[in-house]
Protein backbone atom coordinates (compact mmCIF):
# COMPACT_ATOMS: atom_id res chain seq x y z
CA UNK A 1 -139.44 21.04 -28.56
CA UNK A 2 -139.49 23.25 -31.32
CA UNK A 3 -136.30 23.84 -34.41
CA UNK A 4 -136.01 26.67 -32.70
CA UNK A 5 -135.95 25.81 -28.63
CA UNK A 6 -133.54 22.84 -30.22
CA UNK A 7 -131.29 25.57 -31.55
CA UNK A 8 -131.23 27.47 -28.45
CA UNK A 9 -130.30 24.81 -26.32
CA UNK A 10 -127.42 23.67 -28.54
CA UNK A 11 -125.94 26.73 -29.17
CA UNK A 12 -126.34 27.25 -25.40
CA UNK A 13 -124.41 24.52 -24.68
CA UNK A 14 -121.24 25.29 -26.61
CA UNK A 15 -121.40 28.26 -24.69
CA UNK A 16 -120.28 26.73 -21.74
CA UNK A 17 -122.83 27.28 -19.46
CA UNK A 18 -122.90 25.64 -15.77
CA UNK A 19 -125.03 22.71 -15.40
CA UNK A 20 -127.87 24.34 -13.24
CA UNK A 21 -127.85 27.28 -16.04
CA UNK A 22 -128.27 25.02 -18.91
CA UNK A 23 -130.78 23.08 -16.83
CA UNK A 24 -132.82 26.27 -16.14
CA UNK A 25 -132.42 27.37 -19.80
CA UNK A 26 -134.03 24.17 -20.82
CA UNK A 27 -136.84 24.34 -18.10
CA UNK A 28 -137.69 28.18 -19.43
CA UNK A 29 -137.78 26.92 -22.77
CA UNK A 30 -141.37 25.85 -21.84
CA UNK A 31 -142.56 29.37 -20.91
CA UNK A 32 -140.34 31.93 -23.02
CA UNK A 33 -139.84 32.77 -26.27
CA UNK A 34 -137.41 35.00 -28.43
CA UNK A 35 -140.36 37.77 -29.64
CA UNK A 36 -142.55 38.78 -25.97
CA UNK A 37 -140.85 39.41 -22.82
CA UNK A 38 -142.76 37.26 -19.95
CA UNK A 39 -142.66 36.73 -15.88
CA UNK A 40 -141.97 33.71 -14.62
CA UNK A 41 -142.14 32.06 -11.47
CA UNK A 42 -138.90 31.69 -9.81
CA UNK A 43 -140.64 28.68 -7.38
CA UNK A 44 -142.25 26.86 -9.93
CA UNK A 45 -139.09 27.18 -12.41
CA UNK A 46 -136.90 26.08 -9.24
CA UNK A 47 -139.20 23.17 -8.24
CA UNK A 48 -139.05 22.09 -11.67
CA UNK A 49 -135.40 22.47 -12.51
CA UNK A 50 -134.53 20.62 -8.82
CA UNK A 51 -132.54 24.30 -8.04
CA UNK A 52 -132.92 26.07 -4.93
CA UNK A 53 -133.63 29.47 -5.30
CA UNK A 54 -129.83 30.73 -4.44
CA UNK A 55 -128.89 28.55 -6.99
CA UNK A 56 -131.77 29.63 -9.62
CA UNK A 57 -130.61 32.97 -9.17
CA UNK A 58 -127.23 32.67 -9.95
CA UNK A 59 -128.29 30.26 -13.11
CA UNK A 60 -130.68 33.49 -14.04
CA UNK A 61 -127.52 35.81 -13.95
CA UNK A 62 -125.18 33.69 -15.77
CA UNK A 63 -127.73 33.01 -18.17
CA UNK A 64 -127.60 36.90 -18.33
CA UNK A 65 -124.27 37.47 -18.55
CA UNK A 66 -124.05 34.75 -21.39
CA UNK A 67 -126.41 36.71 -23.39
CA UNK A 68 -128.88 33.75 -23.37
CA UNK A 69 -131.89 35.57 -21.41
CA UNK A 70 -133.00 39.27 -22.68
CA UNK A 71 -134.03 41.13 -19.56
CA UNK A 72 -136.42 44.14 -19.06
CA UNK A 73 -137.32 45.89 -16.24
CA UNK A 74 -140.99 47.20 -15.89
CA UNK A 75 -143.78 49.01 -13.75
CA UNK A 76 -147.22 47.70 -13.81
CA UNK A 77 -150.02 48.98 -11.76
CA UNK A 78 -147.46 50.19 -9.29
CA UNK A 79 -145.17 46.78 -8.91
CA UNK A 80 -141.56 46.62 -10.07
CA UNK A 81 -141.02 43.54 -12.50
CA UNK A 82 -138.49 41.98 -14.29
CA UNK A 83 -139.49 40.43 -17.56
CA UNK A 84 -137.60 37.61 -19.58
CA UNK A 85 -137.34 36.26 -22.98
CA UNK A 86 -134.52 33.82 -24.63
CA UNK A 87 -131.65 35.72 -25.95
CA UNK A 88 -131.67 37.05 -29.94
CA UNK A 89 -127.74 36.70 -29.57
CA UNK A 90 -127.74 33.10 -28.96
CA UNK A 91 -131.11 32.32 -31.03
CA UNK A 92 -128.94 34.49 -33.80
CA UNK A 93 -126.00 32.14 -34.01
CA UNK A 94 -128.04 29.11 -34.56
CA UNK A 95 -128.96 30.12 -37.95
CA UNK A 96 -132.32 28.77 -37.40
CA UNK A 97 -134.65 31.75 -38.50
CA UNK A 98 -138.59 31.62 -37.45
CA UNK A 99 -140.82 34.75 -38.69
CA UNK A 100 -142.35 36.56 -35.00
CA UNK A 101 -146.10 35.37 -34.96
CA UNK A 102 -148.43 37.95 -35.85
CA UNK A 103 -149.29 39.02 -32.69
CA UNK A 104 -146.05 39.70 -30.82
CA UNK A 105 -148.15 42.28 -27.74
CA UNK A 106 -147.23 40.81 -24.32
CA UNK A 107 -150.06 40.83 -21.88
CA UNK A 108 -148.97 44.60 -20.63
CA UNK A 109 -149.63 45.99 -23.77
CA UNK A 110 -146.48 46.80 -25.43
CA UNK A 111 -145.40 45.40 -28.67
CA UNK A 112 -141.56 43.55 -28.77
CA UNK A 113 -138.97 45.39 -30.61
């Protein structure tokens, strides 16, 4: 796990985030980051965190409400989707700073702000 994803998951913690939150957090460590906004798969995060998929989504909305997960909304080709990355208010506290890699375009061609 990176100084970063380390970070993340501490400062998460003194948030006071429910177990299955903190549990997703960690699993979505894996696939997000704090510069591109990404998809993930709510069965393969749920199969892997041992969550149901009630229970993922209320981890996904508390980890919303805590300001740990950065949400967007987009269209693509016609489909609704809601895109995720790790929170820049939590990653901000930890005082762990990491430059954005050079190329910060998600796969839909839009840089990150």
């Amino acid at each position: 796990m990176s100084p970063l994803h380390q970070a993340f998951v501490t400062e998460l913690g003194r948030t006071g985030a429910s177990d299955a939150a903190f549990t997703l957090a960690v699993v979505l460590t894996r696939v997000l980051n704090t510069w591109t906004y990404k998809s993930f798969s709510a069965y393969a995060a749920a199969k892997e965190s041992g969550l149901s998929l009630p229970e993922l989504r209320r981890a996904v909305e508390e980890l919303v409400d805590l300001r740990a997960l950065d949400v967007r909304k987009k269209a693509c080709l016609g489909r609704r989707m809601t895109l995720y990355r790790l929170g820049k208010v939590i990653v901000s506290r930890t005082n762990v700073f990491v430059t954005a890699p050079e190329n910060t375009e998600s796969a839909y061609g839009d840089a990150d702000q």
